[in-house]
Protein backbone atom coordinates (compact mmCIF):
# COMPACT_ATOMS: atom_id res chain seq x y z
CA UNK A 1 24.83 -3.49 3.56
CA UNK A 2 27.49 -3.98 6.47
CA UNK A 3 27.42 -1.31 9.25
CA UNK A 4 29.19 -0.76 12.00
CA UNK A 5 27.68 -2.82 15.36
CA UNK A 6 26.31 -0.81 17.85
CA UNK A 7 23.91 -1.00 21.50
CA UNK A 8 20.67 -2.30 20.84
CA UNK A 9 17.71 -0.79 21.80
CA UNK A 10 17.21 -2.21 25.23
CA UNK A 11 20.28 -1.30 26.08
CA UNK A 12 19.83 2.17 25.61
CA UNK A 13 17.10 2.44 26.93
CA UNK A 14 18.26 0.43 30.14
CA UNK A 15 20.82 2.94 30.57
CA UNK A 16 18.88 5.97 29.97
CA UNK A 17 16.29 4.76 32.82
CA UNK A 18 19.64 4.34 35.18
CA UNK A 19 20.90 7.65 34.34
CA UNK A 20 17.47 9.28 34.82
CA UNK A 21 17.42 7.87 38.01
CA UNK A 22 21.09 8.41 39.22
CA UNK A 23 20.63 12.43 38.08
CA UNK A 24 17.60 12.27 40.03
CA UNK A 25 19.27 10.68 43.19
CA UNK A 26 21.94 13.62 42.74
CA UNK A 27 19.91 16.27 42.32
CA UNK A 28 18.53 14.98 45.95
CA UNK A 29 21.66 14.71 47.31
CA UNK A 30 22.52 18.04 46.16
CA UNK A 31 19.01 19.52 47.63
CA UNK A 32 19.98 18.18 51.02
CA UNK A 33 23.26 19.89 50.80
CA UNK A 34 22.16 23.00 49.80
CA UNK A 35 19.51 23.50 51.80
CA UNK A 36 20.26 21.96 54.96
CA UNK A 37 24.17 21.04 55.47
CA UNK A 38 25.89 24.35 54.34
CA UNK A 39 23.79 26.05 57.04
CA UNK A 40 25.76 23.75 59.95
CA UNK A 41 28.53 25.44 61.28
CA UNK A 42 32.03 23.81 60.96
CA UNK A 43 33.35 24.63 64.24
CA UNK A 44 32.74 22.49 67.39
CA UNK A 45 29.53 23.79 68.76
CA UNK A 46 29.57 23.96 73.04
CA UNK A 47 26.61 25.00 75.14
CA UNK A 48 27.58 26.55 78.55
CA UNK A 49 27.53 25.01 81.37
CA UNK A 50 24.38 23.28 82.82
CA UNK A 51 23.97 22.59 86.78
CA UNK A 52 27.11 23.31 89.47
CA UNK A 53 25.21 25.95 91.47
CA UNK A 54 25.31 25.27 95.08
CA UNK A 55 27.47 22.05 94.95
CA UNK A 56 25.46 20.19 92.52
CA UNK A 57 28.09 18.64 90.11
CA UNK A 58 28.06 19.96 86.48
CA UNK A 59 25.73 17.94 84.00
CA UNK A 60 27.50 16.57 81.03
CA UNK A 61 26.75 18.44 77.95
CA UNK A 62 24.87 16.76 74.85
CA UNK A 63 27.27 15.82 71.59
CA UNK A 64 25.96 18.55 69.29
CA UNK A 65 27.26 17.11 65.29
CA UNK A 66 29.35 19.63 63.64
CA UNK A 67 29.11 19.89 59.56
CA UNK A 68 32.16 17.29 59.38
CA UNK A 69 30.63 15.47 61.55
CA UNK A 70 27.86 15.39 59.00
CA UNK A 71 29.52 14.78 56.39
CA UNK A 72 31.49 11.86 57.57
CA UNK A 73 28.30 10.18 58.41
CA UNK A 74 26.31 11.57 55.11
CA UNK A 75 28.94 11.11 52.26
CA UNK A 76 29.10 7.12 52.59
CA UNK A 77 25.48 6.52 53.29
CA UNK A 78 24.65 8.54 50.44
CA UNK A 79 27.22 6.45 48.12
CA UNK A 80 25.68 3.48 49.12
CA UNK A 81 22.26 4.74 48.32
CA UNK A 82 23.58 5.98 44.87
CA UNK A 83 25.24 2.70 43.85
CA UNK A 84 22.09 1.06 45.20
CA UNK A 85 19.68 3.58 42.51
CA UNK A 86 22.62 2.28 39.57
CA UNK A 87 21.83 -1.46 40.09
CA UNK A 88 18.32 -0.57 40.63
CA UNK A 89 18.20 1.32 37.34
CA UNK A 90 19.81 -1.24 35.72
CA UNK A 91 17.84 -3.74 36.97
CA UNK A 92 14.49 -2.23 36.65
CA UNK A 93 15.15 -0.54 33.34
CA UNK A 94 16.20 -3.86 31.59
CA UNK A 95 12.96 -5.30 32.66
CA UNK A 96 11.00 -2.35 31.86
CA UNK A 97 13.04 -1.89 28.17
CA UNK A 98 12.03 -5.22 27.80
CA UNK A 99 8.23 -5.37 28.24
CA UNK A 100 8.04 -1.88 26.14
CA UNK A 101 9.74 -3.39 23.38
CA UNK A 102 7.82 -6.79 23.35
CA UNK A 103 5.32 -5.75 20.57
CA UNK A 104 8.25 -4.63 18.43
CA UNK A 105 10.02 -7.54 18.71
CA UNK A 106 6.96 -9.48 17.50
CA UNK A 107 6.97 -6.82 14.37
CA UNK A 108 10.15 -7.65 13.53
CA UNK A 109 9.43 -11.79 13.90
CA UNK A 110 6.79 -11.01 11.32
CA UNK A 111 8.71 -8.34 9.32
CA UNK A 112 11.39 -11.45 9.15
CA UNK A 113 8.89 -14.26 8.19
CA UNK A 114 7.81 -11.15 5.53
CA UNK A 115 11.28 -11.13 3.43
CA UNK A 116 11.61 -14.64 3.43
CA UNK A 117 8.09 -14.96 1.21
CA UNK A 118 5.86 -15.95 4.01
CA UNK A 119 3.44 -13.45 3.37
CA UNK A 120 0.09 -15.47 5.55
CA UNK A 121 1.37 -14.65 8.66
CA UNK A 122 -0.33 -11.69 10.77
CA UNK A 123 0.43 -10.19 13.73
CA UNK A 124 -2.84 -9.11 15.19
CA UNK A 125 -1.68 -7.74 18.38
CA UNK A 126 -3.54 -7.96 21.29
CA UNK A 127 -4.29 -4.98 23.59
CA UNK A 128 -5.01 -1.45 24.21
CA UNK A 129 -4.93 0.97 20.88
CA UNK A 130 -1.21 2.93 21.32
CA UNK A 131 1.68 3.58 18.89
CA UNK A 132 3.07 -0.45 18.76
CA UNK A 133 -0.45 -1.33 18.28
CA UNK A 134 -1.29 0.90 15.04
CA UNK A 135 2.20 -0.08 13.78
CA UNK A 136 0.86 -3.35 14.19
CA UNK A 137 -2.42 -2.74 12.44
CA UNK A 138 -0.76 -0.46 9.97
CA UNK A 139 1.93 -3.98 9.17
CA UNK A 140 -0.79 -6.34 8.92
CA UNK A 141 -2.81 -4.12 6.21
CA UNK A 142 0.21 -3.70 4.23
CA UNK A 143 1.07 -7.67 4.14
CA UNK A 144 -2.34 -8.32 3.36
CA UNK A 145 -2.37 -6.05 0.40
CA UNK A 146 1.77 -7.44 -1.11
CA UNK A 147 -0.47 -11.20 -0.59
CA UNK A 148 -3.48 -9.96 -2.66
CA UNK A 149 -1.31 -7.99 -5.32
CA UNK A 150 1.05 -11.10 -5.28
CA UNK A 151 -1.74 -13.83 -5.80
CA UNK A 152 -2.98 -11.28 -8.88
CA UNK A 153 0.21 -10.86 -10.37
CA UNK A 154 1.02 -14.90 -10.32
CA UNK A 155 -2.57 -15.58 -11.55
CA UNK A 156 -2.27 -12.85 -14.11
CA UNK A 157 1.37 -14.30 -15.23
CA UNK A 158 0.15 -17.39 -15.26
CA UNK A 159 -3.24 -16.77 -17.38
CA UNK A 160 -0.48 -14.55 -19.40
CA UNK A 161 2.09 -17.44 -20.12
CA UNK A 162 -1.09 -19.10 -21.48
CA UNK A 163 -2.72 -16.70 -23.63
CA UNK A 164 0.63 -16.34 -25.00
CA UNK A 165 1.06 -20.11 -25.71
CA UNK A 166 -1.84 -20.79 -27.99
CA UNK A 167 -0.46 -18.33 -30.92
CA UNK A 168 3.00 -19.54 -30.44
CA UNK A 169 2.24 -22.86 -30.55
CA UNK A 170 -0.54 -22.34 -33.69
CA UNK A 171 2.77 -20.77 -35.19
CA UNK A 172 5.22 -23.32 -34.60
CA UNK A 173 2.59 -25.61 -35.96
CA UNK A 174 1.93 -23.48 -39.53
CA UNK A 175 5.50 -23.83 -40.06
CA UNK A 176 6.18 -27.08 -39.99
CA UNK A 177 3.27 -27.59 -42.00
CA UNK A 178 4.93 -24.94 -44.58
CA UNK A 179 8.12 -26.68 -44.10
CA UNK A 180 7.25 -30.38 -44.39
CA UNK A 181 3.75 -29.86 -46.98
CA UNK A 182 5.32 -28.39 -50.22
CA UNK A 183 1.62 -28.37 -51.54
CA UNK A 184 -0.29 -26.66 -49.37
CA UNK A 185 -0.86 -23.30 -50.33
CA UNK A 186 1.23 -20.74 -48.91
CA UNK A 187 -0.47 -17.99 -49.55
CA UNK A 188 -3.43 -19.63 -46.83
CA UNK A 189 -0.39 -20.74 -44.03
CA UNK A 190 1.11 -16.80 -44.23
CA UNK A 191 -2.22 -15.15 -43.91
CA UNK A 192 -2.87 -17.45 -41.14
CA UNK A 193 0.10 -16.97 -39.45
CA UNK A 194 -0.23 -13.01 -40.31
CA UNK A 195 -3.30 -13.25 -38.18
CA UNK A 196 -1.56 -15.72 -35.33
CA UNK A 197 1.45 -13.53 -35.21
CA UNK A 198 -1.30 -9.86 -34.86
CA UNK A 199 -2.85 -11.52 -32.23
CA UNK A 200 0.19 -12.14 -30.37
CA UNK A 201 1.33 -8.89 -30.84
CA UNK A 202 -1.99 -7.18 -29.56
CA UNK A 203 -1.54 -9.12 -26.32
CA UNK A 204 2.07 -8.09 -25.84
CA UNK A 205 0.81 -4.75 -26.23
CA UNK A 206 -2.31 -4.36 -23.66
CA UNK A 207 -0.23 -6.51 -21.07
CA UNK A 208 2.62 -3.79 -21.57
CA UNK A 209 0.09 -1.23 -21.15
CA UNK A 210 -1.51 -2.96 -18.38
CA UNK A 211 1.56 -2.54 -16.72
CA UNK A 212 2.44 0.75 -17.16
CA UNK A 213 -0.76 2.06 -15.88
CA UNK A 214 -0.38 -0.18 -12.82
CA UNK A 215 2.89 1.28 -12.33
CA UNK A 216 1.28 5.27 -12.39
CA UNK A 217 4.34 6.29 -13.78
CA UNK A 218 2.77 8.39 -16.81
CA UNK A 219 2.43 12.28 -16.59
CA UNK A 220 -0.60 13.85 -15.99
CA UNK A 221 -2.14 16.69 -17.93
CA UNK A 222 -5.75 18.09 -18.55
CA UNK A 223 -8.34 15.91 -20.75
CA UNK A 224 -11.50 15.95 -22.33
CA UNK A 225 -13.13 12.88 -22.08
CA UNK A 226 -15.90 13.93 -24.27
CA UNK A 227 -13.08 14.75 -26.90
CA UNK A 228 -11.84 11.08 -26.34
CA UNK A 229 -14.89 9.74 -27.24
CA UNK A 230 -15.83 11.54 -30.02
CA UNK A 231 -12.06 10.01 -31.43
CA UNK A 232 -12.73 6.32 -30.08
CA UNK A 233 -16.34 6.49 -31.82
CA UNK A 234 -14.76 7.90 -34.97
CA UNK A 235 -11.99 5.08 -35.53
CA UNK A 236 -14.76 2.49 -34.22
CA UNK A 237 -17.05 3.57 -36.70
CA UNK A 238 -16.44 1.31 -39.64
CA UNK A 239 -16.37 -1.35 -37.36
CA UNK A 240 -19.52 -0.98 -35.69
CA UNK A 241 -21.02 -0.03 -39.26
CA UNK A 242 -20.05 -3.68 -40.40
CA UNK A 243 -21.96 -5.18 -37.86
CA UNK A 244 -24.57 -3.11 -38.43
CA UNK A 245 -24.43 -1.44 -35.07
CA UNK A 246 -25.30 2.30 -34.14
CA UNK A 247 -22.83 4.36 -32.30
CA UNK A 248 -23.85 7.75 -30.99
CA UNK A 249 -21.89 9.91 -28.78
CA UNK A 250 -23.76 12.66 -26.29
CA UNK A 251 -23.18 14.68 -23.38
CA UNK A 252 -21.05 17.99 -23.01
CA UNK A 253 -17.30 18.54 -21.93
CA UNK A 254 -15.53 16.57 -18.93
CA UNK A 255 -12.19 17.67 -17.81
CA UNK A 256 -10.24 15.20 -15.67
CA UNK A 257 -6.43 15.10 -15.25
CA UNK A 258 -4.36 11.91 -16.19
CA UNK A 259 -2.44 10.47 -19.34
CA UNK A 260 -4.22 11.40 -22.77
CA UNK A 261 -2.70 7.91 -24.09
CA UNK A 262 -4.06 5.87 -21.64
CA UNK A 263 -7.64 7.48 -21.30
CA UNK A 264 -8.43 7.16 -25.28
CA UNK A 265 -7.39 3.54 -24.87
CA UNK A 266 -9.18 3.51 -22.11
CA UNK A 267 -12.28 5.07 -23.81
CA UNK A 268 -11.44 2.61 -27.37
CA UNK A 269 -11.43 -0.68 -25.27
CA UNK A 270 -15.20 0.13 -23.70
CA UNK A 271 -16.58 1.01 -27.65
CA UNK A 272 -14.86 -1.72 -28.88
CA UNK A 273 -16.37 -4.51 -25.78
CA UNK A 274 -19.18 -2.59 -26.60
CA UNK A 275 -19.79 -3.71 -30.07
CA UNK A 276 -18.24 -6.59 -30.35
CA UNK A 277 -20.73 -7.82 -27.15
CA UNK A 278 -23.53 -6.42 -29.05
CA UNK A 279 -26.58 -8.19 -30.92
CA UNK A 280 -25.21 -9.52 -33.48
CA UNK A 281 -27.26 -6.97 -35.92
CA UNK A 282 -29.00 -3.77 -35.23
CA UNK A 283 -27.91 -3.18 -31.92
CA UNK A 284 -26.72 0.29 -30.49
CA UNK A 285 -23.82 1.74 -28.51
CA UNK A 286 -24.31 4.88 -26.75
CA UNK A 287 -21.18 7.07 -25.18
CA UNK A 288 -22.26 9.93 -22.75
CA UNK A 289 -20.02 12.45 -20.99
CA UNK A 290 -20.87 14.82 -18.48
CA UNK A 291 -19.30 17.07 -15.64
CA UNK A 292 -20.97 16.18 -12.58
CA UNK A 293 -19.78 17.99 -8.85
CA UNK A 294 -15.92 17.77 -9.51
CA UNK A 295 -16.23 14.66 -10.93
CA UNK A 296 -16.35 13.88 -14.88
CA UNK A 297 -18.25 10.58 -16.02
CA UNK A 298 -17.77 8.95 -18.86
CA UNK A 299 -20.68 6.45 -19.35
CA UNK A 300 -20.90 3.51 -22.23
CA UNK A 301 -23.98 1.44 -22.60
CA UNK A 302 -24.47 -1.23 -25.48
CA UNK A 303 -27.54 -3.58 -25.88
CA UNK A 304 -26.64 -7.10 -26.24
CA UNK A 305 -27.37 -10.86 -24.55
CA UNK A 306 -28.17 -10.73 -20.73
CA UNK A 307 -25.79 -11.40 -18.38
CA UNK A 308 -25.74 -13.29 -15.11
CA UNK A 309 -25.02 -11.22 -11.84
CA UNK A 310 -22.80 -13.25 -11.12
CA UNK A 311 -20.54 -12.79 -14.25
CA UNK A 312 -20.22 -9.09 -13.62
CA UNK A 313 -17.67 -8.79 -10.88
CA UNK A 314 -15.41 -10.73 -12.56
CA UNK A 315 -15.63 -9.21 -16.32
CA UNK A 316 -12.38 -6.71 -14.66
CA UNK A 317 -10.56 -9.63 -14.34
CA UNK A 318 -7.34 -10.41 -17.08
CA UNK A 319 -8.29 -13.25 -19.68
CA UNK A 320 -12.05 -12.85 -18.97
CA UNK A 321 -14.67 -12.73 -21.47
CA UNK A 322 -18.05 -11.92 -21.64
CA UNK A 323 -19.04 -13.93 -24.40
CA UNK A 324 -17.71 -15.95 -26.84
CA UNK A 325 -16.38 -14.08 -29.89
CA UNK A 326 -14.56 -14.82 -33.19
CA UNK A 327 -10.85 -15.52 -32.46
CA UNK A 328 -9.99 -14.58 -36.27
CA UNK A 329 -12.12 -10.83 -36.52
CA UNK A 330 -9.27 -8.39 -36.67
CA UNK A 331 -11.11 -6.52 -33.34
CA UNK A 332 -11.33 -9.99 -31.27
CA UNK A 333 -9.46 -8.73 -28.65
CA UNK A 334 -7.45 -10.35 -25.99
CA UNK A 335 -9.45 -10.70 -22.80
CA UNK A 336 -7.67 -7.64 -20.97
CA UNK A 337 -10.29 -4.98 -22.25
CA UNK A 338 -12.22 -4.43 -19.17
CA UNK A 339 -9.16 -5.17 -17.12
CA UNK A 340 -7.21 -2.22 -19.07
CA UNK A 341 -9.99 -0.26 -18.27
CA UNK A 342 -10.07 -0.81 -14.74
CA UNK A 343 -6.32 -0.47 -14.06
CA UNK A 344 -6.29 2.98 -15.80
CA UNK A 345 -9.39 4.21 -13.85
CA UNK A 346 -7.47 3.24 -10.70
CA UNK A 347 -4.43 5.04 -11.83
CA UNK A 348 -6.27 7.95 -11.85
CA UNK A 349 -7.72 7.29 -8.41
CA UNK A 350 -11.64 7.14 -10.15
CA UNK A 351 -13.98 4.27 -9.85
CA UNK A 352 -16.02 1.69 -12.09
CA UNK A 353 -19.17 0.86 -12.29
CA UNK A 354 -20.57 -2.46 -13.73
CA UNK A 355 -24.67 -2.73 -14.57
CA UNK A 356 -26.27 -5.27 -16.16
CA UNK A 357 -29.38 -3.89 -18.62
CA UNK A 358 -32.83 -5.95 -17.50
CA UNK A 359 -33.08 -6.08 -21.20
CA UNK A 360 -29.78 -7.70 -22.06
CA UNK A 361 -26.05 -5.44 -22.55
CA UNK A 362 -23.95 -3.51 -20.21
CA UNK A 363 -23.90 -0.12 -18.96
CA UNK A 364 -20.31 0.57 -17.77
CA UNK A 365 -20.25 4.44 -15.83
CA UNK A 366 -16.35 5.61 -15.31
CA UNK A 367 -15.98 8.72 -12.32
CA UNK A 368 -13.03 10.48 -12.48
CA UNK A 369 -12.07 13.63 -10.57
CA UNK A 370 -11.00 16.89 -12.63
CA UNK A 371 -8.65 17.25 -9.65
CA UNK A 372 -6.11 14.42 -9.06
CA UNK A 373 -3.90 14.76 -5.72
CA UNK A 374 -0.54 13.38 -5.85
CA UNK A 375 0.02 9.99 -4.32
């Protein structure tokens, strides 16, 4: 956008020292005439006469300044002093502007390197803790954070683009093999591809959701979370019941304040890790709620395989799996379950909590507040 040029900084500043000091060498000018000069008479002052008694000559008299007189030898002297204070002021306060606005000018160096994608660079000012300084600070933390959310994002597009390519290509593939095999049986290659294309479609889905609840632009309203998982557990049922997994749901009522939407899916994508990490017969799933000191916790533990430590921090991650599962069961998944579920307990400013069971499984515990400030 093109605006109109006007004084830098500096400059004002340069010429707001100047006039500081120029009022001030005024107002001192003024205080000597006030006080002092308009108290000298105008006329010529004259003593009487000194000496001349008995023949001794009269003794010339002493030159005694009148207020002219003053003022003629005041007015130029005090010119000179006040164009002496402007060139000071000028002088001084373009030095002084100068060395105040060092630290900004490195800001804006780095706010410049910034917008042209160079996100690395820091500024990490040196010196005592005063405005320029926390700016500073306050710069660096927010370039740090665009670098981190940028690195996710490109990793995330990039894991994305590939997820993406497998069924597109397994697609492409089916239908040249419809088109160029007239005797393979089609009724195989469209259930095939009916299962390619679901898959596909699934993914398009959580990363548009993923998206949405990093964005926080959904409307808030009161939830149950123990109502949620009473309906995840319900349409998870016949799935756990074919893998011959027991789902129970416990606990009492826990109000928090967020999107209904993206809670149950939320609550649906922990059940349905839940089972399909499980044993792969006669294993359990237990959901607990509860209403704990403002905060409402929403807790999902399933038995299962053991898991290293060092596999937990990244199970949040997009396109990470646990374990290795059947790419063809209907509830597969896409590798942004966990992920989903930690982007929409940011959203709603809670926190996560990954534990490993010593006897193999996961206990995931979700703390949400039943007040959510704006922000």
């Amino acid at each position: 956008m093109s605006r109109r040029p006007g004084l830098s900084t500096r400059l004002k500043l340069t010429l707001s020292y100047a006039g500081f000091l120029m009022l001030a060498g005024a107002l001192l000018l003024a205080v000597v005439w006030v006080f002092l000069l308009r108290y000298v008479p105008d006329e010529t002052i004259v003593n009487g006469p000194r000496g001349g008694g008995d023949g001794w000559p009269l003794e010339p008299q002493p030159f005694i300044p009148n207020r002219s007189d003053l003022q003629r030898a005041f007015v130029p002297r005090a010119a000179q002093a006040l164009g002496f204070l402007l060139v000071f002021g000028l002088m001084g306060g373009w030095i002084l502007a100068g060395r105040m606005l060092a630290p900004l000018t490195q800001i804006t160096d780095a706010a410049r390197r910034a917008a042209t994608g160079s996100l690395s660079h820091r500024i990490d000012m040196k010196g005592p803790n005063d405005e320029f300084r926390e700016l500073a600070d306050v710069f660096d933390t927010m370039l740090g954070q665009l670098e981190s959310h940028i690195t996710e994002q490109q990793r995330f597009a990039a894991n994305a683009s590939h997820e993406l390519r497998t069924p597109l290509t397994i697609s492409q593939t089916l239908l040249d093999v419809a088109r160029t095999d007239p005797t393979r049986d089609r009724a195989e290659l469209i259930e095939r591809l009916y299962t390619v294309n679901s898959r596909a479609i699934h993914l398009t889905e959580a990363l548009l959701l993923l998206s949405r609840s990093d964005r926080h632009n959904f409307t808030r309203e009161p939830v149950d979370l123990s109502l949620l998982a009473e309906q995840a557990a319900e349409t998870l049922l016949p799935f756990a019941e074919q893998r011959e997994i027991t789902l129970t749901v416990t606990g009492h009522p826990a109000q928090t304040l967020g999107s209904a939407e993206l809670l149950l899916r939320m609550v649906t994508n922990l059940v349905q890790n839940a089972i399909v990490h499980n044993l792969p017969t006669g294993g359990t799933v237990t959901i607990h709620t509860a209403s704990l000191h403002h905060t409402s916790v929403l807790q999902v533990e399933n038995t299962g395989h053991p898991l290293p430590p060092d596999l937990i921090p990244t199970l949040t991650e997009p396109f990470q799996r646990g374990t290795q599962r059947t790419r063809t069961d209907q509830h597969a998944g896409v590798g942004l379950g966990l992920a989903i579920v930690n982007s929409v307990v940011r959203a709603h400013h809670g926190a996560l909590d990954l534990t490993p069971r010593p006897t193999g499984g996961l206990i995931v515990t979700i703390h949400l507040p039943t007040q959510i400030t704006a922000g």
